[in-house]
Protein backbone atom coordinates (compact mmCIF):
# COMPACT_ATOMS: atom_id res chain seq x y z
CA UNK A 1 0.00 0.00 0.00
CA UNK A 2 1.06 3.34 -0.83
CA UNK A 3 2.30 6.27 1.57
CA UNK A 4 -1.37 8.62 1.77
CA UNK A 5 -1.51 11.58 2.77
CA UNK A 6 -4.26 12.49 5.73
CA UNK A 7 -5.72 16.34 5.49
CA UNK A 8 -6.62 16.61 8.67
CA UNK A 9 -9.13 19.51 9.89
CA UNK A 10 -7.87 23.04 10.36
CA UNK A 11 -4.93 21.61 11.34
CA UNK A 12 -3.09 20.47 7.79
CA UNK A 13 -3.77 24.11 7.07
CA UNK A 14 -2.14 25.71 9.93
CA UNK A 15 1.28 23.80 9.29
CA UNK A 16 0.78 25.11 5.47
CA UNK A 17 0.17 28.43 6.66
CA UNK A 18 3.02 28.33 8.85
CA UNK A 19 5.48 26.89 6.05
CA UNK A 20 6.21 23.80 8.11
CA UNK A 21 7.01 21.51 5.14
CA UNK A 22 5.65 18.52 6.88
CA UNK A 23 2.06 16.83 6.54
CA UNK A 24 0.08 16.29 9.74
CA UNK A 25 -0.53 12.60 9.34
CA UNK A 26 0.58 9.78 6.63
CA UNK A 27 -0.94 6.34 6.68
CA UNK A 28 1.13 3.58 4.47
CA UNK A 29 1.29 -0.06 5.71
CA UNK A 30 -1.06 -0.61 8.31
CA UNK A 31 0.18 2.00 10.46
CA UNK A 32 -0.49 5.92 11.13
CA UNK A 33 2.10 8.47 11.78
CA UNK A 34 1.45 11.96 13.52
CA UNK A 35 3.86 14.52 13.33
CA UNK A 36 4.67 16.46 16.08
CA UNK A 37 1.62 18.19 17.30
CA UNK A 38 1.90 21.45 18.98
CA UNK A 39 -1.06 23.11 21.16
CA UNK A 40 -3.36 23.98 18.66
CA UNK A 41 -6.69 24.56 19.02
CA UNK A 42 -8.75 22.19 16.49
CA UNK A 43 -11.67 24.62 15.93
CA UNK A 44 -9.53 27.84 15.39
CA UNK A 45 -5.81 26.40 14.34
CA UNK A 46 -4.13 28.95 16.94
CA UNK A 47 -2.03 28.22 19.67
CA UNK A 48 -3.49 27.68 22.61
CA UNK A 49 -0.86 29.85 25.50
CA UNK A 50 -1.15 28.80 29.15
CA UNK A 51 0.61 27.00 31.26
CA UNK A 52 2.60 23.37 30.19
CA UNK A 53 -1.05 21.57 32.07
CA UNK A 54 -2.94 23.21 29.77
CA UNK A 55 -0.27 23.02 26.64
CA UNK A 56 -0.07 19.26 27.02
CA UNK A 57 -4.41 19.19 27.10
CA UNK A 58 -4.38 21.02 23.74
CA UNK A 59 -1.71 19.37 22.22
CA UNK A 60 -3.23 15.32 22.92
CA UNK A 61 -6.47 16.71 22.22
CA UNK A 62 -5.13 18.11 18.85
CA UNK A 63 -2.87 14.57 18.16
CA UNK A 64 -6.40 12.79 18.98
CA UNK A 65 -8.09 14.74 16.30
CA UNK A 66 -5.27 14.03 13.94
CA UNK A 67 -5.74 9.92 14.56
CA UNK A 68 -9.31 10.60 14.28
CA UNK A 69 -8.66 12.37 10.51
CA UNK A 70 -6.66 8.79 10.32
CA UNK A 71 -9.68 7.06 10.78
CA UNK A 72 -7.92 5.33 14.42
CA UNK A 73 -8.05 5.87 18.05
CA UNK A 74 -5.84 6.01 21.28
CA UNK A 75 -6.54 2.70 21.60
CA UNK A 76 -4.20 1.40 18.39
CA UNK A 77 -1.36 3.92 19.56
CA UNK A 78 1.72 1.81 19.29
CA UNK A 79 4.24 4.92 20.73
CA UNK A 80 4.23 7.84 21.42
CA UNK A 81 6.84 10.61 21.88
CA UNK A 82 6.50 13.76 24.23
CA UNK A 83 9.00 17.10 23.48
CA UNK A 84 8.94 19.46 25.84
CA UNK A 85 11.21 22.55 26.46
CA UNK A 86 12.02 21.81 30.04
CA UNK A 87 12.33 18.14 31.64
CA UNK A 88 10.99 19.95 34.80
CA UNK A 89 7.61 19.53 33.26
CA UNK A 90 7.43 15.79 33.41
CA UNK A 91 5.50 15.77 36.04
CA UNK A 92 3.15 18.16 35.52
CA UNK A 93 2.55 16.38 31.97
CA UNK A 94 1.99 12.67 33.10
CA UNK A 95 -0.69 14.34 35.00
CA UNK A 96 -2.66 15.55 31.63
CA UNK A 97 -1.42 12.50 30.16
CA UNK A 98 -2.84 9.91 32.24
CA UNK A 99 -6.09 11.54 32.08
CA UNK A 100 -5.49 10.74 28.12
CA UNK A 101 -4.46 6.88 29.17
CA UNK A 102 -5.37 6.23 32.27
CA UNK A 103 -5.01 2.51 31.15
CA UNK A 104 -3.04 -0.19 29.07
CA UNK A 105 -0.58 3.00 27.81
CA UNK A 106 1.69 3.11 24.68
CA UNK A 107 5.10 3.12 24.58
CA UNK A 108 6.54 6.44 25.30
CA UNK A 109 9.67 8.36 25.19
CA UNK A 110 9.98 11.83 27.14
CA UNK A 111 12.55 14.56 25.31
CA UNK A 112 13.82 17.49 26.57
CA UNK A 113 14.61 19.98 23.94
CA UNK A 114 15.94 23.16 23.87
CA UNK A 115 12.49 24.94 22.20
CA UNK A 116 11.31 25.80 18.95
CA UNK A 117 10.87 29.56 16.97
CA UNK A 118 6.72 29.67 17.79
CA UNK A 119 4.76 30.57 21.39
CA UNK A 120 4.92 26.94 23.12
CA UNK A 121 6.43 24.56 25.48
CA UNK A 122 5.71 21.24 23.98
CA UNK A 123 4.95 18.71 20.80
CA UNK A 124 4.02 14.92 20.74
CA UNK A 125 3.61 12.81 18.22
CA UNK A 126 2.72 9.24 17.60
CA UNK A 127 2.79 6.43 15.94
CA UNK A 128 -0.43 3.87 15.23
CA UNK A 129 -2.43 0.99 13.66
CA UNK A 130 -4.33 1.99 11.02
């Protein structure tokens, strides 16, 4: 099966807009891919400020909507992969983030990074079944 790319709701547009040359989601041999997914609002495709509880709400929420555009669910998440700008927020994120899988979680990896050129704190991305 071919690599296919996923337009996903507001959001495929907002990485356009923003020149990130990246698609939101591809789907190619059983499996979906979400790029990093930033705190976006799904309804308005602007970033959602606050503090790194409410930045890691916004940003599953948005990485949900992407799986959803994927036609999948948390539930066939294989891995996922949390960046955030300070490891001093790992806490305070596995508290959001349980709330997202409060059973039978994914893989994970937790990466401190050093921040990126727009307003937030943090990106995750994932991998799944299709």
């Amino acid at each position: 099966m071919p690599r296919e790319i996923i337009n996903v709701p507001v959001l495929s547009q907002v990485a356009l807009d923003n020149g990130a040359p990246l698609s939101m989601v591809t789907r190619g041999g059983g499996m979906v891919f979400v790029s990093g997914t930033p705190p976006l609002d799904i309804k308005t495709g602007e970033f959602v400020m606050g503090d790194i509880s409410v930045q890691t709400r916004v940003s599953l929420t948005a990485m949900m909507h992407c799986l959803k555009a994927a036609g999948t669910n948390a539930d066939n998440i294989l891995m996922v992969r949390i960046y955030a700008a300070n490891a001093g927020f790992y806490d305070q994120i596995n508290a959001v983030y349980k709330t997202f899988f409060p059973d039978n979680q994914p893989a994970r990896t937790f990466v401190p990074v050093a921040g990126w050129p727009k307003p937030f704190d943090i990106e995750i991305d994932c991998m799944a079944l299709a």
